[in-house]
N, C-alpha and C. Protein backbone atom coordinates (compact mmCIF):
# COMPACT_ATOMS: atom_id res chain seq x y z
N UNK A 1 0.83 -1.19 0.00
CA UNK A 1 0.00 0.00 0.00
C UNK A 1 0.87 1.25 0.00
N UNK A 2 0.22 2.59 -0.77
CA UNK A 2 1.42 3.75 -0.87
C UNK A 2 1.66 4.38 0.74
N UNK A 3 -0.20 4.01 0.97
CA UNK A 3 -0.74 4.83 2.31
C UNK A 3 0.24 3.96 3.60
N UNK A 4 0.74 5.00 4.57
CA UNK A 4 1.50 4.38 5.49
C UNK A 4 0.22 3.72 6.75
N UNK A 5 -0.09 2.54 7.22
CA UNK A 5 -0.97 2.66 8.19
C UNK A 5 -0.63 2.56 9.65
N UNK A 6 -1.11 3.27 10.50
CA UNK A 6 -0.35 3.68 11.79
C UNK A 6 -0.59 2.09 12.77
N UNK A 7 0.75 2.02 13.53
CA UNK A 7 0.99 1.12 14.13
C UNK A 7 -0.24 0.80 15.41
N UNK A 8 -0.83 1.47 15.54
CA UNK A 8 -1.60 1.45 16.84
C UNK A 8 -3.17 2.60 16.34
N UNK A 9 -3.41 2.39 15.19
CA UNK A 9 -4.70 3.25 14.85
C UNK A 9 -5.92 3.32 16.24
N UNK A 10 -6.68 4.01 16.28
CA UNK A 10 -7.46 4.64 17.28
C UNK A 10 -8.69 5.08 16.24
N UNK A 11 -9.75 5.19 17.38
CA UNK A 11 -11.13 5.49 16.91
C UNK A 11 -11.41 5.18 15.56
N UNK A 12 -11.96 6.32 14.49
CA UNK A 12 -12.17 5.83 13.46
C UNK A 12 -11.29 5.30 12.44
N UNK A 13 -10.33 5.60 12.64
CA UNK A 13 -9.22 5.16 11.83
C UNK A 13 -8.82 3.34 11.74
N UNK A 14 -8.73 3.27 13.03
CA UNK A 14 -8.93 1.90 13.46
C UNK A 14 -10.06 0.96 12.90
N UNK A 15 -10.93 0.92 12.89
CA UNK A 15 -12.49 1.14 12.08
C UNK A 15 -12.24 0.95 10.64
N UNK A 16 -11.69 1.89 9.60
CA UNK A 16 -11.27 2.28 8.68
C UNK A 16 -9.69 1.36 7.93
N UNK A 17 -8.95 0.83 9.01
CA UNK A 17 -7.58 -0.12 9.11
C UNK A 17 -8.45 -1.55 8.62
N UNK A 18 -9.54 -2.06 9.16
CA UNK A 18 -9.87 -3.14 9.20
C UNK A 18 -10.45 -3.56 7.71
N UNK A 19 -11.42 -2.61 7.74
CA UNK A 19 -12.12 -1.92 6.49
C UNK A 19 -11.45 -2.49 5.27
N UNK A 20 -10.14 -1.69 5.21
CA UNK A 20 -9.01 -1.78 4.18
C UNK A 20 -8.38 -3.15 3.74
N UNK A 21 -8.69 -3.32 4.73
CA UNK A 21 -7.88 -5.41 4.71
C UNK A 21 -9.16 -6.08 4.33
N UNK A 22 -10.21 -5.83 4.90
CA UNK A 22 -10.88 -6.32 4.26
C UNK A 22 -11.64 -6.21 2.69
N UNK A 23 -11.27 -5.24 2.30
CA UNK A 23 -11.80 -5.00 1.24
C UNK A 23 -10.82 -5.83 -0.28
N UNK A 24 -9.51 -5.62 0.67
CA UNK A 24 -8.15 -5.94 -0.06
C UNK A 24 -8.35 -7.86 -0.24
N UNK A 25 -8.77 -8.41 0.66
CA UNK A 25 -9.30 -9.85 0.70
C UNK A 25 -10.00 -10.47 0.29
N UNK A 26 -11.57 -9.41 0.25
CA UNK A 26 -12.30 -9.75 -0.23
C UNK A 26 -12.76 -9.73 -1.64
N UNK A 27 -11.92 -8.66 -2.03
CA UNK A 27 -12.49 -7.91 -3.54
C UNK A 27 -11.25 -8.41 -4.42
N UNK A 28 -11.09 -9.20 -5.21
CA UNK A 28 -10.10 -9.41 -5.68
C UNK A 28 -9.31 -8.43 -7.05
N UNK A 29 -10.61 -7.40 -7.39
CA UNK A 29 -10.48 -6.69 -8.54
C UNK A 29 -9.45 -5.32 -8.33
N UNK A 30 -9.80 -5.14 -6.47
CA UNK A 30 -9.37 -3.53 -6.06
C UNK A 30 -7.80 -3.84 -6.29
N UNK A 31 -6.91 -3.10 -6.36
CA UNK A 31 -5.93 -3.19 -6.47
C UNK A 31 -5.09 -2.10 -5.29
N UNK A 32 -5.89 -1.21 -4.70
CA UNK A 32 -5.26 -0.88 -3.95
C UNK A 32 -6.58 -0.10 -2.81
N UNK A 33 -6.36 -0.44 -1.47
CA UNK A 33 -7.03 0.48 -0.86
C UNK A 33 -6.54 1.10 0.05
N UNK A 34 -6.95 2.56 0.19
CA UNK A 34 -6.37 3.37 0.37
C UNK A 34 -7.49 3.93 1.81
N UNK A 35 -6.78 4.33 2.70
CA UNK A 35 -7.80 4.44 4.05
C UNK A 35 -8.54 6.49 3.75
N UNK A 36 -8.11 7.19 4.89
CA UNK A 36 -8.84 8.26 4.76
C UNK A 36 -8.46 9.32 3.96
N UNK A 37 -9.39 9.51 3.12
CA UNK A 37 -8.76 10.46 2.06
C UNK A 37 -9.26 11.94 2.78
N UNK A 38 -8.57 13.33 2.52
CA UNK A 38 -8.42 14.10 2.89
C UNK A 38 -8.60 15.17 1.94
N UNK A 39 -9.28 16.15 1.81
CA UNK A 39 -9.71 17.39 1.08
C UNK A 39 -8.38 18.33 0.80
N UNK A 40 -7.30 18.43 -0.50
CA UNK A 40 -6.57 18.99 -0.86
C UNK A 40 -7.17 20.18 -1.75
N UNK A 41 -5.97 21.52 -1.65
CA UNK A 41 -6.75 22.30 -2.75
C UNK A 41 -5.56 22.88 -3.17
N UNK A 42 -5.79 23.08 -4.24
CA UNK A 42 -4.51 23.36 -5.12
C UNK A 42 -5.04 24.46 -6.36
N UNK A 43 -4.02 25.18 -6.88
CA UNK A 43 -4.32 26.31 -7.53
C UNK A 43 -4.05 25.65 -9.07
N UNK A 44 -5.21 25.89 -9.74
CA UNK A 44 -5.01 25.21 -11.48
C UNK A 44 -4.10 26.01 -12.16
N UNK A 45 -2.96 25.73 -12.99
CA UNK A 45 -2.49 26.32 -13.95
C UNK A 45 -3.46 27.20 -14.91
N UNK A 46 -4.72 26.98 -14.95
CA UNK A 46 -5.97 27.58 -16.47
C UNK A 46 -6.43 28.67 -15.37
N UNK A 47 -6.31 28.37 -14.06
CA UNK A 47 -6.78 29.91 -13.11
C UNK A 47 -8.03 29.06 -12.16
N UNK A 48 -7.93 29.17 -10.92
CA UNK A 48 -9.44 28.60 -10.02
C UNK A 48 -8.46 27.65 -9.42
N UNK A 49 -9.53 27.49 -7.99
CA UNK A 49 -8.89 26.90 -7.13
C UNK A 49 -9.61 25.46 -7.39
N UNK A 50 -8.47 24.36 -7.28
CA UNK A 50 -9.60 23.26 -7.35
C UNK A 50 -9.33 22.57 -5.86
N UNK A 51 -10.62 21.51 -5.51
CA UNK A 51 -10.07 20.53 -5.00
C UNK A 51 -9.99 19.02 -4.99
N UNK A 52 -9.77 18.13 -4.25
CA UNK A 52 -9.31 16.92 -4.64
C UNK A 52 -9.00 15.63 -3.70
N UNK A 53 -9.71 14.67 -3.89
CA UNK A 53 -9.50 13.49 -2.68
C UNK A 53 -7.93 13.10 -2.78
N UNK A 54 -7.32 13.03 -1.28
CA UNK A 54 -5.72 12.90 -1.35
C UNK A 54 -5.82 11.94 -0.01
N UNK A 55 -4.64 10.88 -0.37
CA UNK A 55 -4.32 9.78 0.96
C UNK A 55 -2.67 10.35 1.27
N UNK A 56 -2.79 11.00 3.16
CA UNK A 56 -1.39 11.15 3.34
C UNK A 56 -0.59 10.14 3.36
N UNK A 57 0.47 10.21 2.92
CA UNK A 57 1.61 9.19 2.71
C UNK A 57 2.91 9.56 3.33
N UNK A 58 3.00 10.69 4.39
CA UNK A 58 3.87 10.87 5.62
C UNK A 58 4.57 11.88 4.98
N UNK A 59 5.59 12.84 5.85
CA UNK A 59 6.57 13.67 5.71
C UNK A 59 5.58 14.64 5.23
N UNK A 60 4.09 15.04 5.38
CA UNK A 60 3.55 15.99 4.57
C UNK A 60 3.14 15.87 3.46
N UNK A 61 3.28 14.84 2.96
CA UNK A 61 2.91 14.57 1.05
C UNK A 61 2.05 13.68 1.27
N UNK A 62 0.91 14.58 0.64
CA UNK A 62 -0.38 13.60 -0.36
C UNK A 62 -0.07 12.87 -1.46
N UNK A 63 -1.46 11.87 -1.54
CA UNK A 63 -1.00 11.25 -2.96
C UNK A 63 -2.43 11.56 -3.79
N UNK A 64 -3.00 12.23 -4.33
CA UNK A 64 -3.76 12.31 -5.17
C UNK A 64 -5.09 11.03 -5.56
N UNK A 65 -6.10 11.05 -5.22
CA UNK A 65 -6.92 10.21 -5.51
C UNK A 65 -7.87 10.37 -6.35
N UNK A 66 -7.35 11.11 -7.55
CA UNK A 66 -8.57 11.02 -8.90
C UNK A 66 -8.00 9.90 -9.21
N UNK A 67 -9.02 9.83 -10.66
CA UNK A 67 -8.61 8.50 -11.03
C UNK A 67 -7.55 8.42 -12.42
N UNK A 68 -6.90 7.03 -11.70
CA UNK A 68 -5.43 6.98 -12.48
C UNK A 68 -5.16 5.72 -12.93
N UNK A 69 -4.89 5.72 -14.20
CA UNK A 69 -4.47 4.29 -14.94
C UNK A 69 -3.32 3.92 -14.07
N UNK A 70 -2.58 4.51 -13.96
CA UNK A 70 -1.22 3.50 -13.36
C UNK A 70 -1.75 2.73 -11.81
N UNK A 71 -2.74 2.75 -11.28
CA UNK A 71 -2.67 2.21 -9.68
C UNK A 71 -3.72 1.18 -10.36
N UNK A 72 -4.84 1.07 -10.88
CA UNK A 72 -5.76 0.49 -11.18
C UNK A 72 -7.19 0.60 -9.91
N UNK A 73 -7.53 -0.61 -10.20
CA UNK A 73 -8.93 0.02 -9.07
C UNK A 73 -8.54 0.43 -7.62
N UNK A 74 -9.14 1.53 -7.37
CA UNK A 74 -8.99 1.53 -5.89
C UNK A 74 -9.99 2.27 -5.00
N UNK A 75 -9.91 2.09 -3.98
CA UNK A 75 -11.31 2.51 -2.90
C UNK A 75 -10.70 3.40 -1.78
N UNK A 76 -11.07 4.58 -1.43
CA UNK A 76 -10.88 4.88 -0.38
C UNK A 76 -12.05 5.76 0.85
N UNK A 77 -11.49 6.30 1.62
CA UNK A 77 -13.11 6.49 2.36
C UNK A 77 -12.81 7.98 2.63
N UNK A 78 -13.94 8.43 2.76
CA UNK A 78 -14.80 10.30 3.21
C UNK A 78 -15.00 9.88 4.25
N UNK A 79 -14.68 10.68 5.49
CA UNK A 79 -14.72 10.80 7.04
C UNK A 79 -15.86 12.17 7.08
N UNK A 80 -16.94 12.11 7.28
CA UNK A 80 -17.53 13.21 7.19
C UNK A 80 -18.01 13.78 8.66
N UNK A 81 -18.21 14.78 9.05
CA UNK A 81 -18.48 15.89 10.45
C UNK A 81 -19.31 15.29 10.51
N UNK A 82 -19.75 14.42 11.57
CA UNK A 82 -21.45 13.65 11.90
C UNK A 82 -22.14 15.43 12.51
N UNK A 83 -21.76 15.84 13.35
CA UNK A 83 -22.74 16.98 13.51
C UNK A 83 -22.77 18.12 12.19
N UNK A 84 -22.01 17.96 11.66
CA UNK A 84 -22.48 18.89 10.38
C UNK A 84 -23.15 18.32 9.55
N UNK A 85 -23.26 16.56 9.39
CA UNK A 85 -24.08 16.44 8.62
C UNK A 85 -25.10 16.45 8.94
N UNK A 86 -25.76 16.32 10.70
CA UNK A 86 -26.21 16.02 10.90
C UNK A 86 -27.57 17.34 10.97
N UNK A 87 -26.98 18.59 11.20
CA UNK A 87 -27.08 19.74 11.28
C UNK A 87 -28.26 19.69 10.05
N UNK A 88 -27.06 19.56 9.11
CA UNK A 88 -27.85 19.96 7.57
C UNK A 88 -28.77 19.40 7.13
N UNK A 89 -28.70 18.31 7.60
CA UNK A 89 -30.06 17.09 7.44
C UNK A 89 -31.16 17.93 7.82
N UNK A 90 -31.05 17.89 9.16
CA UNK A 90 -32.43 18.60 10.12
C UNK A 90 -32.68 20.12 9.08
N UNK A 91 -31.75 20.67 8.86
CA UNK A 91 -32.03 21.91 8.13
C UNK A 91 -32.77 21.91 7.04
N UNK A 92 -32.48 20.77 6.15
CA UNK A 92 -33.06 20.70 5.22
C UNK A 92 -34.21 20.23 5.09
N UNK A 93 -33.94 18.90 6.20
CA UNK A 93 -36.30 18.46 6.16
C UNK A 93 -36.85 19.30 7.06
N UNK A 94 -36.26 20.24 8.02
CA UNK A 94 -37.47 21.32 7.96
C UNK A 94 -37.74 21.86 7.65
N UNK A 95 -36.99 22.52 6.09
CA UNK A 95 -37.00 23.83 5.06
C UNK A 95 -38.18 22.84 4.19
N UNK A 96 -37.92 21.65 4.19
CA UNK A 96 -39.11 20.91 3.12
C UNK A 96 -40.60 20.98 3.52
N UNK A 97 -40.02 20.92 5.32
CA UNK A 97 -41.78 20.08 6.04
C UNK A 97 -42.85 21.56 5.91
N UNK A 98 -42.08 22.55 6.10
CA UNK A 98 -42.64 23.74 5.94
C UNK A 98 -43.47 24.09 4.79
């Protein structure tokens, strides 16, 4: 794997460690899985900011998770704010129920 995985993972990550092995076992097609991907943003050469699913790979360097012929299939996971999503949910079916 490119992704380094921590010797002693905790909470969700840990969760997310298991995840990975299993997917790697079970799925014989994935070719690589990759644990929590992380929201990068980077400035386009054509002008605009973009952004982009990235797996840290230590010393500070991302690795880019669009999709790429050279790795072949691969899976990785969105860690999302449970109270922000949770927030927005409620926000939104009561903007509907109304």
């Amino acid at each position: 794997m490119i992704e380094p995985i921590a010797e002693h993972p905790e909470g969700v990550e840990r969760i997310i460690t298991h995840m990975r092995e299993a997917i790697l076992n079970r799925l014989p097609w994935i070719d690589e899985a990759f644990g929590r991907a992380h929201r990068v943003y980077d400035t386009h050469s054509v002008g605009g900011r973009i952004n982009y699913p990235a797996a840290y790979i230590g010393d500070g360097e991302y690795f880019s998770l669009l999709p790429n012929d050279d790795i072949g299939n691969f899976s990785w996971f969105e860690v999302s704010d449970p109270v922000t999503c949770l927030l927005s949910f409620l926000t939104n079916n009561n903007s509907e129920m109304n």
